[in-house]
PDB file of N, CA and C in Angstrom:
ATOM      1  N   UNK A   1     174.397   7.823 -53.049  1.00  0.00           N
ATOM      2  CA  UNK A   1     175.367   7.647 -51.977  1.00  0.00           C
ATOM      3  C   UNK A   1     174.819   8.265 -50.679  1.00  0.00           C
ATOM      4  N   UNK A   2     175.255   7.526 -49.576  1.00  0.00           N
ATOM      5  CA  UNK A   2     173.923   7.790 -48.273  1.00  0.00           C
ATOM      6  C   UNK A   2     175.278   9.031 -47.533  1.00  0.00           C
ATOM      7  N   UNK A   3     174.985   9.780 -46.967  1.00  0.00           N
ATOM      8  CA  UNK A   3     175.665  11.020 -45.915  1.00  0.00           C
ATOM      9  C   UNK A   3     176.581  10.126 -45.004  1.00  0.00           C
ATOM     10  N   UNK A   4     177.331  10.141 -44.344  1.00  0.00           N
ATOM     11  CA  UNK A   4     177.777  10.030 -43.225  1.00  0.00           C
ATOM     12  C   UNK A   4     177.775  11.100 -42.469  1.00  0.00           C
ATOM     13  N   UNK A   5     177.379  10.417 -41.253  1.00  0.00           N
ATOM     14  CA  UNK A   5     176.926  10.829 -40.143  1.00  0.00           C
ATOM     15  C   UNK A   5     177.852  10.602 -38.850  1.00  0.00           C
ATOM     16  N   UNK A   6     178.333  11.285 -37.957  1.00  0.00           N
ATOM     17  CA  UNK A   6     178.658  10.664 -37.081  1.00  0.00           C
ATOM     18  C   UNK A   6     177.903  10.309 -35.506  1.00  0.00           C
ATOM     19  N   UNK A   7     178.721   9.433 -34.921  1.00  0.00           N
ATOM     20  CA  UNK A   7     177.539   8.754 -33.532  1.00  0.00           C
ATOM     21  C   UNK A   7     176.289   9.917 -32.694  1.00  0.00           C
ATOM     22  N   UNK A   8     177.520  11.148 -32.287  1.00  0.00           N
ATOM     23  CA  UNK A   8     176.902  11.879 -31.729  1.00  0.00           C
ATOM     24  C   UNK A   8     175.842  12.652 -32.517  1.00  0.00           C
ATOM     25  N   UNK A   9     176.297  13.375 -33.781  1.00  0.00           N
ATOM     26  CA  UNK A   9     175.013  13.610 -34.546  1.00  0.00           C
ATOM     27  C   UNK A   9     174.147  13.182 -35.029  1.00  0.00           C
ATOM     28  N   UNK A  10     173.696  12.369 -34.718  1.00  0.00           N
ATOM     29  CA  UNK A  10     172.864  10.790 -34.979  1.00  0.00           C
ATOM     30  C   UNK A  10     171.726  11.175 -33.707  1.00  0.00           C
ATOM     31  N   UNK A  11     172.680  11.071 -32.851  1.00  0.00           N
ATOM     32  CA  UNK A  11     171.684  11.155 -31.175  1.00  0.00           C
ATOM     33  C   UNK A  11     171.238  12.008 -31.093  1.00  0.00           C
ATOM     34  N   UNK A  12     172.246  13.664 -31.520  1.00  0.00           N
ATOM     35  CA  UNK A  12     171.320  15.180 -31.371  1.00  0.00           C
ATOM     36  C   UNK A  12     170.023  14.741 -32.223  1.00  0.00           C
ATOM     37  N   UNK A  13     170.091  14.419 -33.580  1.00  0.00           N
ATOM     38  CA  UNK A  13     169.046  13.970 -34.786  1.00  0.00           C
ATOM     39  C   UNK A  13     167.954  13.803 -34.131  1.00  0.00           C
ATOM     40  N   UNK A  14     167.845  11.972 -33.407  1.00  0.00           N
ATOM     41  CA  UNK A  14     166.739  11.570 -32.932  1.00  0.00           C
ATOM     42  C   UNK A  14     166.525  12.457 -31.496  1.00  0.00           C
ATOM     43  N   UNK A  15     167.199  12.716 -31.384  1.00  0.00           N
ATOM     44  CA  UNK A  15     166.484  13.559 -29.964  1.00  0.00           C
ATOM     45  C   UNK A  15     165.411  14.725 -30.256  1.00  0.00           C
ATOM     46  N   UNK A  16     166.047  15.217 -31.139  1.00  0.00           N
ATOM     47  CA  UNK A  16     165.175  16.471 -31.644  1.00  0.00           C
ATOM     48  C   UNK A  16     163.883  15.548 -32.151  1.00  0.00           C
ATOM     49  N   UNK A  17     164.070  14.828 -33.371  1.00  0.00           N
ATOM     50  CA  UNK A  17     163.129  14.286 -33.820  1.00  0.00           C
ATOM     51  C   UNK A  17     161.771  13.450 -32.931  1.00  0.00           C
ATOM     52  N   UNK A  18     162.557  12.570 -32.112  1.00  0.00           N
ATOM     53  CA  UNK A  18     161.420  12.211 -31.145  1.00  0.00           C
ATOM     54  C   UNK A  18     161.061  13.611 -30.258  1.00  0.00           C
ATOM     55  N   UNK A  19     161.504  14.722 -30.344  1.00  0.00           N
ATOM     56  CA  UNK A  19     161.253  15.236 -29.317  1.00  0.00           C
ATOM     57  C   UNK A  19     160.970  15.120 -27.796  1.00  0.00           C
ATOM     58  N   UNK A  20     162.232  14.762 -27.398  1.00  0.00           N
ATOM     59  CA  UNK A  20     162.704  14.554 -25.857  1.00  0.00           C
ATOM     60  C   UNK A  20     163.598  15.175 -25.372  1.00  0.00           C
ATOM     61  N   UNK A  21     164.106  16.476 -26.437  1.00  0.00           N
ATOM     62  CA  UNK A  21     164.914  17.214 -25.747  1.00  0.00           C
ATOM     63  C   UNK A  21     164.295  18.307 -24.790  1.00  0.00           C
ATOM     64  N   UNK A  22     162.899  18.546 -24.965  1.00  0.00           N
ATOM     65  CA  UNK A  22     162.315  19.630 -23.403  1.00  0.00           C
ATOM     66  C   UNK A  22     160.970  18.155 -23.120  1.00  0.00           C
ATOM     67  N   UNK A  23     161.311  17.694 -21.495  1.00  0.00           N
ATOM     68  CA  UNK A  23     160.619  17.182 -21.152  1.00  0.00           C
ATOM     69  C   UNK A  23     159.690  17.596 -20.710  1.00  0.00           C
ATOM     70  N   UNK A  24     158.245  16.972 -21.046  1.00  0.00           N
ATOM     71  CA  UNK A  24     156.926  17.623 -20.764  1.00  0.00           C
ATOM     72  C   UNK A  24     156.288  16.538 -19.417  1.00  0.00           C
ATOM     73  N   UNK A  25     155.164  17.004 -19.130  1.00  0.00           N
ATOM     74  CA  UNK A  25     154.320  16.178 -18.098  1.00  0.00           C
ATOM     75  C   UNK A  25     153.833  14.781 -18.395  1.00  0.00           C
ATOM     76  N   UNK A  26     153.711  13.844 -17.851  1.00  0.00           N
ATOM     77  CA  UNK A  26     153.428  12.812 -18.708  1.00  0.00           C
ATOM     78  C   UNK A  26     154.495  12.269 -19.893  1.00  0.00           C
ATOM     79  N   UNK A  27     155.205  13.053 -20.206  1.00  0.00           N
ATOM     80  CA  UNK A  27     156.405  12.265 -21.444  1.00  0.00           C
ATOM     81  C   UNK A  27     157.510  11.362 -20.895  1.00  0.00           C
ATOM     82  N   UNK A  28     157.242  10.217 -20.752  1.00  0.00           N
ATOM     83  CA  UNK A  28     158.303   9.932 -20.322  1.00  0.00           C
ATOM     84  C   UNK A  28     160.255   9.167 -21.380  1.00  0.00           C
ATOM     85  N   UNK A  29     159.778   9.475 -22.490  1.00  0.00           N
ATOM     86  CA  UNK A  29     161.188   9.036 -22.922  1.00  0.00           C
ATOM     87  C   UNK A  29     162.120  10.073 -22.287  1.00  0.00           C
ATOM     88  N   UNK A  30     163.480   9.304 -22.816  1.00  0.00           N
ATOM     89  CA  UNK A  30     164.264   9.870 -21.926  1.00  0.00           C
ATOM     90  C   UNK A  30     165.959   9.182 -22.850  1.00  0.00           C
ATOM     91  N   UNK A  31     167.041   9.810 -22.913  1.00  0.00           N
ATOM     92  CA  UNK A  31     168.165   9.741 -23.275  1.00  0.00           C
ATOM     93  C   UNK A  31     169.301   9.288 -22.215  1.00  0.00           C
ATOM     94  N   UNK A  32     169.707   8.094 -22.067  1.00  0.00           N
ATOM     95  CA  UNK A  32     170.872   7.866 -21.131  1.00  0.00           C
ATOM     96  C   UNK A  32     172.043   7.419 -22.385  1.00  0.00           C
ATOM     97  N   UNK A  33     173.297   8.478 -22.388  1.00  0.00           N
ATOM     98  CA  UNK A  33     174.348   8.039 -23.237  1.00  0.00           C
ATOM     99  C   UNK A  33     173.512   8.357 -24.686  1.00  0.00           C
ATOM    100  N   UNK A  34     174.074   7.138 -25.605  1.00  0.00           N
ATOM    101  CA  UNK A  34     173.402   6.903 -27.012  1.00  0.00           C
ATOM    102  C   UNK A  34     172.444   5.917 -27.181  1.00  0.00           C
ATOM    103  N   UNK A  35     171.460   5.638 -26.138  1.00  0.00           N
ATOM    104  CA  UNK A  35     170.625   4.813 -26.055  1.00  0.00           C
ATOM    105  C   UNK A  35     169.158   6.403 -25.493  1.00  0.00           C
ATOM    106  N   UNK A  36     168.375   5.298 -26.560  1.00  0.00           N
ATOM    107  CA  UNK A  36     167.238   6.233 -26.441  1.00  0.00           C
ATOM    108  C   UNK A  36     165.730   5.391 -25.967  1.00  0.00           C
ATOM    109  N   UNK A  37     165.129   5.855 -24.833  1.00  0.00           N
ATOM    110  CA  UNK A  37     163.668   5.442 -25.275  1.00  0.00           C
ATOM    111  C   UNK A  37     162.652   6.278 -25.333  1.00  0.00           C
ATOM    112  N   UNK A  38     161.332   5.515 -25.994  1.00  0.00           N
ATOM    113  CA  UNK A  38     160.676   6.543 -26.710  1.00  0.00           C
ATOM    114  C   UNK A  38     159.238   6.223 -26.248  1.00  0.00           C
ATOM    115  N   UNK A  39     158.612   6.908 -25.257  1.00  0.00           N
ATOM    116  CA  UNK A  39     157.466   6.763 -24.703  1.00  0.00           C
ATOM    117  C   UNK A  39     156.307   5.881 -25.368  1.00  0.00           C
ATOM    118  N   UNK A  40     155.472   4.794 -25.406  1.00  0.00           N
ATOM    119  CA  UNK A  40     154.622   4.430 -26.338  1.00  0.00           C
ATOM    120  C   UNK A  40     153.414   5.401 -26.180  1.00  0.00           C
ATOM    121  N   UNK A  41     153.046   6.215 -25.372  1.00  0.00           N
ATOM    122  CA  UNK A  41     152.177   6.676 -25.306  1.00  0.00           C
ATOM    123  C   UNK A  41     152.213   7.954 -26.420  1.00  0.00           C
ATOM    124  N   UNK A  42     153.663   8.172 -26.963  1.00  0.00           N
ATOM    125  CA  UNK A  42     153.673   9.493 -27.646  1.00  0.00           C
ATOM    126  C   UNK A  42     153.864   8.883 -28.756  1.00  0.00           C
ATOM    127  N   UNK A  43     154.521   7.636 -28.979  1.00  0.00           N
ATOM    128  CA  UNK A  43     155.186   7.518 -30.656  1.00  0.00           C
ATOM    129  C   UNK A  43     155.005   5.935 -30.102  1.00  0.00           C
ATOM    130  N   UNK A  44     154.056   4.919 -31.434  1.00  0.00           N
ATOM    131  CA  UNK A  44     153.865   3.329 -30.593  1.00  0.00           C
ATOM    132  C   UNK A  44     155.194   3.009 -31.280  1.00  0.00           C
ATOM    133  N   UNK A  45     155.466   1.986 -31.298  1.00  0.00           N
ATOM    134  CA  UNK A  45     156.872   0.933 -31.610  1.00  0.00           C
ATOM    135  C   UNK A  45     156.709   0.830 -33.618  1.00  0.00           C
ATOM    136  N   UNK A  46     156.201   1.000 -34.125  1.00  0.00           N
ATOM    137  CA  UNK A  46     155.831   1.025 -35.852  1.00  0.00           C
ATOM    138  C   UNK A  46     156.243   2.170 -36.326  1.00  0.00           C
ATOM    139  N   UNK A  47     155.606   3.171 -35.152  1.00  0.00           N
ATOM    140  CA  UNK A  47     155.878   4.405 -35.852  1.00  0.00           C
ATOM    141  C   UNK A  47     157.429   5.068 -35.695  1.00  0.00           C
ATOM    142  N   UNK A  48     157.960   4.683 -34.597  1.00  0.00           N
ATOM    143  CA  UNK A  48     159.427   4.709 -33.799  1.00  0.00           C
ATOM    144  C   UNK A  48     160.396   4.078 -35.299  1.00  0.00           C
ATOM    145  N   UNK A  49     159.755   3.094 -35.535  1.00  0.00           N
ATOM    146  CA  UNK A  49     160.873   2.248 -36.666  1.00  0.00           C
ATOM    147  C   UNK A  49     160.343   2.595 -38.006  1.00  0.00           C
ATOM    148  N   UNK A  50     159.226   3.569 -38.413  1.00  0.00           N
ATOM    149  CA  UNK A  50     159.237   4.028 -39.498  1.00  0.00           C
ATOM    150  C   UNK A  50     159.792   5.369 -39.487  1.00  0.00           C
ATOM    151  N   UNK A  51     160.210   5.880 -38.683  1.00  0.00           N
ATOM    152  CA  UNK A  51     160.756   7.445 -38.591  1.00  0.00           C
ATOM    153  C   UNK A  51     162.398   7.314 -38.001  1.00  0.00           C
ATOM    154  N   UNK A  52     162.519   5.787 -37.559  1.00  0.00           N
ATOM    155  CA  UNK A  52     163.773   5.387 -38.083  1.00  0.00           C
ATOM    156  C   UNK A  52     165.047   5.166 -39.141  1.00  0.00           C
ATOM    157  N   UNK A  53     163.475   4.129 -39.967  1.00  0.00           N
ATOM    158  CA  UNK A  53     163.895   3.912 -41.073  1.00  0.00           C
ATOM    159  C   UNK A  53     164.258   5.195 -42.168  1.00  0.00           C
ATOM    160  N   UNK A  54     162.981   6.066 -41.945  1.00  0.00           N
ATOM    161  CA  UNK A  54     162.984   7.235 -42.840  1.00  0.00           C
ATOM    162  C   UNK A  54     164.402   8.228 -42.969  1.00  0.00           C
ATOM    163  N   UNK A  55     164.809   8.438 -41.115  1.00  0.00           N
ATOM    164  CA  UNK A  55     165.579   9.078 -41.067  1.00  0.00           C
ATOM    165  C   UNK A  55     167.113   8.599 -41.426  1.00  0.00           C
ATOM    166  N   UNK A  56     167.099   7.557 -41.713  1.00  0.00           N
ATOM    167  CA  UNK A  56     168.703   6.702 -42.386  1.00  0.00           C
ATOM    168  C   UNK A  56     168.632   6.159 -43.748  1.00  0.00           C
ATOM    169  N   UNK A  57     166.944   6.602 -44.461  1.00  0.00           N
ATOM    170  CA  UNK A  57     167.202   6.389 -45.928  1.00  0.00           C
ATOM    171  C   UNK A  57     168.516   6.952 -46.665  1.00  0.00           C
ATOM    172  N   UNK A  58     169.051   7.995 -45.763  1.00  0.00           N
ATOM    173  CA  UNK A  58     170.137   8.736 -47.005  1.00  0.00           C
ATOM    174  C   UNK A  58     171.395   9.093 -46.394  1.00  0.00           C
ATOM    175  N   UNK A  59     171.406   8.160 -44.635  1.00  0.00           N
ATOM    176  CA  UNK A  59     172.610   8.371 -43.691  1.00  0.00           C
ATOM    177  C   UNK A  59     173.146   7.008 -43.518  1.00  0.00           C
ATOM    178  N   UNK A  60     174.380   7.222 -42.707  1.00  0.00           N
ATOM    179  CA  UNK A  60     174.807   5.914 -42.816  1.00  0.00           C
ATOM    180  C   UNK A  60     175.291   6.465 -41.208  1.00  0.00           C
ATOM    181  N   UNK A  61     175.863   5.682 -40.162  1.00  0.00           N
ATOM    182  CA  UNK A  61     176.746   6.037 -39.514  1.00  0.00           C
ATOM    183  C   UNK A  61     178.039   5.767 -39.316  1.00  0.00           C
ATOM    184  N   UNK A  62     178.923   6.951 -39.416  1.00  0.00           N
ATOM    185  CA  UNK A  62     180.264   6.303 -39.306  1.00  0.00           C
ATOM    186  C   UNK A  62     180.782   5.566 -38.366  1.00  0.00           C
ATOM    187  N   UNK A  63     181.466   4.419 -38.101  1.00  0.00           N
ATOM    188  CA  UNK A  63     181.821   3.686 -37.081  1.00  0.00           C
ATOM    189  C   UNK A  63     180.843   3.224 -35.916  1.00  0.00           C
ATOM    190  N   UNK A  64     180.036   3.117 -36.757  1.00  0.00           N
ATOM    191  CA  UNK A  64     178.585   2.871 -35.789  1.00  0.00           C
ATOM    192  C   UNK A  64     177.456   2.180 -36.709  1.00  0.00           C
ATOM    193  N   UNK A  65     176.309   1.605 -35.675  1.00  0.00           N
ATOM    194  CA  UNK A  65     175.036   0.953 -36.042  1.00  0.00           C
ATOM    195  C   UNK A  65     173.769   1.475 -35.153  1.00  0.00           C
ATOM    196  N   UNK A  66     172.561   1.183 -35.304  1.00  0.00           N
ATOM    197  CA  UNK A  66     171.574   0.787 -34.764  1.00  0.00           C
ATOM    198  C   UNK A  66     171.192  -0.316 -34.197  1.00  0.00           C
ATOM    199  N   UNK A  67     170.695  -0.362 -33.217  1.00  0.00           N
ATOM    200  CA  UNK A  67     170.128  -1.715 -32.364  1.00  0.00           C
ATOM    201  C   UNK A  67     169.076  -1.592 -31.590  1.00  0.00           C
ATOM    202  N   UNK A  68     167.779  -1.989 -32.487  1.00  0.00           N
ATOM    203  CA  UNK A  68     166.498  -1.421 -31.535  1.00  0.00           C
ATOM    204  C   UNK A  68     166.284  -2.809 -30.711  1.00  0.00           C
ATOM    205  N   UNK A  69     166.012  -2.488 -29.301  1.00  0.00           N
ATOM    206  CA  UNK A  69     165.738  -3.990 -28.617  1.00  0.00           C
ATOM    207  C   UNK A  69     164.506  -4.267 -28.260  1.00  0.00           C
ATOM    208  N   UNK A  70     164.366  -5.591 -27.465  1.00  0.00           N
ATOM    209  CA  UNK A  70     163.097  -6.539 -27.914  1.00  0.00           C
ATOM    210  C   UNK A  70     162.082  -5.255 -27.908  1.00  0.00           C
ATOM    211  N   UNK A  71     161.381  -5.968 -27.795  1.00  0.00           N
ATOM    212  CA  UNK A  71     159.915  -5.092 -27.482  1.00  0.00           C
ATOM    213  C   UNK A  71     159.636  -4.991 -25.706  1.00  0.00           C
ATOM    214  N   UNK A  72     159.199  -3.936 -25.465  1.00  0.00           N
ATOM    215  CA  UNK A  72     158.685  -4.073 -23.955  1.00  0.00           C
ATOM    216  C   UNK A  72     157.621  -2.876 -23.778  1.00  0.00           C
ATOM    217  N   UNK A  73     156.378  -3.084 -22.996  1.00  0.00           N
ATOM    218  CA  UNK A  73     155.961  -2.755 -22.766  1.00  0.00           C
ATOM    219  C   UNK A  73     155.731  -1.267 -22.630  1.00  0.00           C
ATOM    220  N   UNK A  74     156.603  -0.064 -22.017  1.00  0.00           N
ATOM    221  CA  UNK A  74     156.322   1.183 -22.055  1.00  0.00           C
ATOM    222  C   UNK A  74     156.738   2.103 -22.568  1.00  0.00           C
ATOM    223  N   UNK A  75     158.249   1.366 -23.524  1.00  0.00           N
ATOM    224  CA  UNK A  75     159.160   2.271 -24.307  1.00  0.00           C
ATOM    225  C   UNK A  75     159.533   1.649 -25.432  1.00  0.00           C
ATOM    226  N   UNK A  76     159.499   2.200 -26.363  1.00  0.00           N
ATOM    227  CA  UNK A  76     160.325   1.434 -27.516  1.00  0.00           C
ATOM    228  C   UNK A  76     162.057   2.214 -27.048  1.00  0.00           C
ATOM    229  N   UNK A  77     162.802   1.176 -27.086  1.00  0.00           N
ATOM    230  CA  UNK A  77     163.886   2.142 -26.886  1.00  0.00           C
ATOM    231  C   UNK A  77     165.155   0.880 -28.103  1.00  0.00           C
ATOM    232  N   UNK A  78     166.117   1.832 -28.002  1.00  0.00           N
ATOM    233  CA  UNK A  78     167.164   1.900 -29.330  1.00  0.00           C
ATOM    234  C   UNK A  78     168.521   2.546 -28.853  1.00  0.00           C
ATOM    235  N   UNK A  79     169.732   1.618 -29.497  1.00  0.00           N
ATOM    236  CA  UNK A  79     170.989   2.472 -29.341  1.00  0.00           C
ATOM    237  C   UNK A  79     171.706   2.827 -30.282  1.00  0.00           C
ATOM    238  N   UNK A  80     172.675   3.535 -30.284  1.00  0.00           N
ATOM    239  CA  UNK A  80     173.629   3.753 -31.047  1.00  0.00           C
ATOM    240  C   UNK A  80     174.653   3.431 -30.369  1.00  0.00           C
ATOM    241  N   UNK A  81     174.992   2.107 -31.306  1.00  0.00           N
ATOM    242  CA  UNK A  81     176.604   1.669 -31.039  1.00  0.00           C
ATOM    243  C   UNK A  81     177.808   1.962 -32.205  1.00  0.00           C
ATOM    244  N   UNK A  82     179.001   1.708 -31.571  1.00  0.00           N
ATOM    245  CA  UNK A  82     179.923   2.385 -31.788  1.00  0.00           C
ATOM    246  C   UNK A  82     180.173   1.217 -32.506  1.00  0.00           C
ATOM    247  N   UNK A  83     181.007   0.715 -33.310  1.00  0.00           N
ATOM    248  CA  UNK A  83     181.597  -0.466 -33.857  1.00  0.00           C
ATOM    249  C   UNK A  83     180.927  -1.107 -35.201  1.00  0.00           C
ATOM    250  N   UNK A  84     181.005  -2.443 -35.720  1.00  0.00           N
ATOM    251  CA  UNK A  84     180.165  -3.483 -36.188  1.00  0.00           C
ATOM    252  C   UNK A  84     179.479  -4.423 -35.562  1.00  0.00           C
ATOM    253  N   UNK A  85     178.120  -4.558 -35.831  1.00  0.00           N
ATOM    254  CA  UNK A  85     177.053  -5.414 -35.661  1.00  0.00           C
ATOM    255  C   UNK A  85     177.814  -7.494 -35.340  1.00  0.00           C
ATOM    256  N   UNK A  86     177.662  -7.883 -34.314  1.00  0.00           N
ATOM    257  CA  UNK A  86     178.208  -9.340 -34.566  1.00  0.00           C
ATOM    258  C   UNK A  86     177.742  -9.882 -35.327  1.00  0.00           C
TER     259      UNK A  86
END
């Protein structure tokens, strides 16, 4: 049976985990709300969604999902939404 989790402790989680909570020189991810992006220069887009995946093998979120979007160029970035997936 996977943990529940809720939205906001989800976001403290990956924040710590990507480590973007003390911004350094050159780092540019960055946290607006529950949307996160994640520098490619520090973590590429594979490794972002395997330390994703890893970290929700055994969580779930309550009243909430994940939504990593397309791909782009300098960030992998990802949200946490509140609700069900359409």
């Amino acid at each position: 049976m996977k943990n529940k989790v809720e939205i906001k402790q989800v976001v403290s989680d990956l924040i710590q985990l990507f480590e973007i909570s003390k911004p350094t020189e050159g780092n540019a991810s960055y946290v607006f709300g529950n949307k996160l992006a994640i520098d490619k220069r520090k973590f590429e887009r594979l490794q972002v969604i395997d330390m994703l995946t890893d970290y929700f093998e055994d969580k779930v979120i309550i009243d909430g999902y994940l939504e990593v979007e397309p791909i782009t160029f300098v960030h992998t970035v990802f949200e946490i939404k509140e609700g069900h997936p359409n």
